[in-house]
C-alpha atoms as a PDB file:
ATOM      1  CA  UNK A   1      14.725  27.362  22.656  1.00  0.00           C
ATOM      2  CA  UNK A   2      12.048  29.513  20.466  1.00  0.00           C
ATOM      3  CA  UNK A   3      12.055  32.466  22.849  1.00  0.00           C
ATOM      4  CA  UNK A   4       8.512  31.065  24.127  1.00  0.00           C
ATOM      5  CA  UNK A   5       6.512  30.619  21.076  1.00  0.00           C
ATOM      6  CA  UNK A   6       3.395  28.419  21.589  1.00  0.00           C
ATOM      7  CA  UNK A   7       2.651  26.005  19.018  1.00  0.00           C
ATOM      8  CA  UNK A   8       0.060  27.721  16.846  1.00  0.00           C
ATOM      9  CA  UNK A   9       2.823  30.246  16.610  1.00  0.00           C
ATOM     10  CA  UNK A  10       5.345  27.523  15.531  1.00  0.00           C
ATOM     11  CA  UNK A  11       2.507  26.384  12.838  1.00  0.00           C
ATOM     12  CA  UNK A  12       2.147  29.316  11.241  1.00  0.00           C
ATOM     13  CA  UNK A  13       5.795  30.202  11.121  1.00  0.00           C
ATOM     14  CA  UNK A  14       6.711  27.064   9.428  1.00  0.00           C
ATOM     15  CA  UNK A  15       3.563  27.633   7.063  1.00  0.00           C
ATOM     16  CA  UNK A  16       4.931  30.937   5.961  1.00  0.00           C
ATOM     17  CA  UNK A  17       8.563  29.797   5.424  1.00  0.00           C
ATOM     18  CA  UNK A  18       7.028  27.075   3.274  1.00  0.00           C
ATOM     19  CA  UNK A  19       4.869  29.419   1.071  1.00  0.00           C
ATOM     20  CA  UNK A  20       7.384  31.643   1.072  1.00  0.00           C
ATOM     21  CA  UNK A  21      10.358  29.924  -0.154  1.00  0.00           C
ATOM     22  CA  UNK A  22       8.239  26.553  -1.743  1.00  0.00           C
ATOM     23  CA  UNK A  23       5.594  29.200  -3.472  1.00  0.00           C
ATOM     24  CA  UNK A  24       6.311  28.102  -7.022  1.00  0.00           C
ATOM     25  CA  UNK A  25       7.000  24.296  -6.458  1.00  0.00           C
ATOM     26  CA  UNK A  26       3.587  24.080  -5.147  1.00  0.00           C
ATOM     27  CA  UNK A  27       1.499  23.858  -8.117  1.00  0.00           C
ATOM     28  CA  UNK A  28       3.095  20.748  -9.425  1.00  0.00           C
ATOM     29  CA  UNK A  29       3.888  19.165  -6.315  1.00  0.00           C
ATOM     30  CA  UNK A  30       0.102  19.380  -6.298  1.00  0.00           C
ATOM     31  CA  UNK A  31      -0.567  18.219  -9.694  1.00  0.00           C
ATOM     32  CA  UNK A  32       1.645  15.290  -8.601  1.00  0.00           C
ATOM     33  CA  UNK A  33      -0.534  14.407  -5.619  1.00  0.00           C
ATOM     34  CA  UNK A  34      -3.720  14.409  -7.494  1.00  0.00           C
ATOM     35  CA  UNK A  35      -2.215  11.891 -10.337  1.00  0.00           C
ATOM     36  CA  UNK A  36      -0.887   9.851  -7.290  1.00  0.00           C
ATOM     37  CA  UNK A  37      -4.407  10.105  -5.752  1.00  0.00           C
ATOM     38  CA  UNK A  38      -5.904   8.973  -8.907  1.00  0.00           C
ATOM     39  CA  UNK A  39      -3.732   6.132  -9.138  1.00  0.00           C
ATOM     40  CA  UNK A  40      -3.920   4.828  -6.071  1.00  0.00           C
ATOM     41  CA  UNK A  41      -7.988   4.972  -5.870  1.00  0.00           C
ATOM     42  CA  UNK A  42      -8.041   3.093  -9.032  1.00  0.00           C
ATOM     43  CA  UNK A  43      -5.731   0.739  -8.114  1.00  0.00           C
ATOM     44  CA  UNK A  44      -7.907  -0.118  -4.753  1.00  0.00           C
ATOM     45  CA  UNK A  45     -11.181  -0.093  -7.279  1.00  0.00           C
ATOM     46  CA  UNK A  46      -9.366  -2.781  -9.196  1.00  0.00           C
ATOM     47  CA  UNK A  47      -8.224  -4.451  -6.333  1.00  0.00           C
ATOM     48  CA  UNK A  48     -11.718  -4.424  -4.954  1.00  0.00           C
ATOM     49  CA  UNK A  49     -13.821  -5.891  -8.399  1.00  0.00           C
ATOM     50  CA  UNK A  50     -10.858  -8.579  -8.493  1.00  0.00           C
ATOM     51  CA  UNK A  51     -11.936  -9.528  -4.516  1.00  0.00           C
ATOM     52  CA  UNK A  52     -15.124  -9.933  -5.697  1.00  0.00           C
ATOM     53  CA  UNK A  53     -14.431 -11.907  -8.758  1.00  0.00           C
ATOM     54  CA  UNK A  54     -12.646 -14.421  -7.036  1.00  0.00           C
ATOM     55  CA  UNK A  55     -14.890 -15.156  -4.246  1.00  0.00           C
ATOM     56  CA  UNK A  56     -17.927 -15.361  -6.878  1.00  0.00           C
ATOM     57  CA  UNK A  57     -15.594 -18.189  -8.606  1.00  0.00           C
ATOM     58  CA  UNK A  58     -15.456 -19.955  -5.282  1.00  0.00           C
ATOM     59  CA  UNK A  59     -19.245 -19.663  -4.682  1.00  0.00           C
ATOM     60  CA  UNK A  60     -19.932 -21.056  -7.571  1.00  0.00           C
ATOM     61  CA  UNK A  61     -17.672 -23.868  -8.275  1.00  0.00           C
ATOM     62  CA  UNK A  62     -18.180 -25.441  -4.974  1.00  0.00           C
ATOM     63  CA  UNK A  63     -14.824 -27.223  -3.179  1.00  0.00           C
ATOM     64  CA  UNK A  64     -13.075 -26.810  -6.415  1.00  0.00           C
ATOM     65  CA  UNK A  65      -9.063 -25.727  -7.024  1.00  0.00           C
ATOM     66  CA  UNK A  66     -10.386 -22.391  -4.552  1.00  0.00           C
ATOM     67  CA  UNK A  67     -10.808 -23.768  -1.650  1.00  0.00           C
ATOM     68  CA  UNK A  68     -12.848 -21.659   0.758  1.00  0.00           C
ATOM     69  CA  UNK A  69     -11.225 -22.406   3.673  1.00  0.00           C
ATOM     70  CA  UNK A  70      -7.117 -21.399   4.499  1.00  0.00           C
ATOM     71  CA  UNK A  71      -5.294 -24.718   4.427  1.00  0.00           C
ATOM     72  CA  UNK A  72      -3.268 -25.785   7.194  1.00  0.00           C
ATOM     73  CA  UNK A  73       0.819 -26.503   6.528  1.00  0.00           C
ATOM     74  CA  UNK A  74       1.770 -29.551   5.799  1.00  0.00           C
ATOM     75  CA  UNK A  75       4.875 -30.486   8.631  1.00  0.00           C
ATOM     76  CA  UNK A  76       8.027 -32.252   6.888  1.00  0.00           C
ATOM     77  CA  UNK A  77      11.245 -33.649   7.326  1.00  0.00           C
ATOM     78  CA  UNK A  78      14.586 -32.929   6.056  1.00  0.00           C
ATOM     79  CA  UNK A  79      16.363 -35.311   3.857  1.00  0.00           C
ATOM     80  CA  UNK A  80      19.955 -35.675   3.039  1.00  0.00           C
ATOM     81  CA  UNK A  81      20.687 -33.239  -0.093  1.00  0.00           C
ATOM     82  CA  UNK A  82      22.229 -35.083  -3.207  1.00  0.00           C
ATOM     83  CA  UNK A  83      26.002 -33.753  -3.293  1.00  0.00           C
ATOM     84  CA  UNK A  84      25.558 -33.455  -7.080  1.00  0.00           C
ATOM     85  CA  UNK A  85      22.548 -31.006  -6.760  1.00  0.00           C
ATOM     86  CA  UNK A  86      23.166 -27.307  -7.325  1.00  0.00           C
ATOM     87  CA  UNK A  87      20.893 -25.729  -5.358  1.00  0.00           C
END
């Protein structure tokens, strides 16, 4: 199909083409990635102090509206829905 090209030859092929034809997209598709970089790591930082935060406010207020532990789901029943309800 490529007239026997290995795939390091493939690579650096498509790596050409790219720079070739992409050439002067590339510094703000670049610029892009670094803001989105940015973003992202202080989103994960945030994420992170917040993690923290909250399992400091269950530490120190004991069995209190946190609890520590997941809580297990409650089972139910169905009951007959009230015809003049509109949900």
């Amino acid at each position: 199909m490529f007239a026997g090209l290995n795939g390091w030859q493939l690579v650096i092929i498509i790596v050409l083409v790219v720079l070739l034809f992409a050439a002067p997209k590339l510094p703000s598709m670049a610029r892009n990635l670094g803001q989105s970089m940015r973003i992202f790591s202080s989103e994960v930082k945030q994420m992170r102090t917040e993690d923290k935060e909250r399992k400091a406010d269950v530490d120190t207020s004991g069995a209190g509206s946190h609890p520590a532990e997941p809580v297990e789901p409650v089972e139910g029943r169905v009951v007959d829905r009230d015809d003049r309800d509109v949900r």
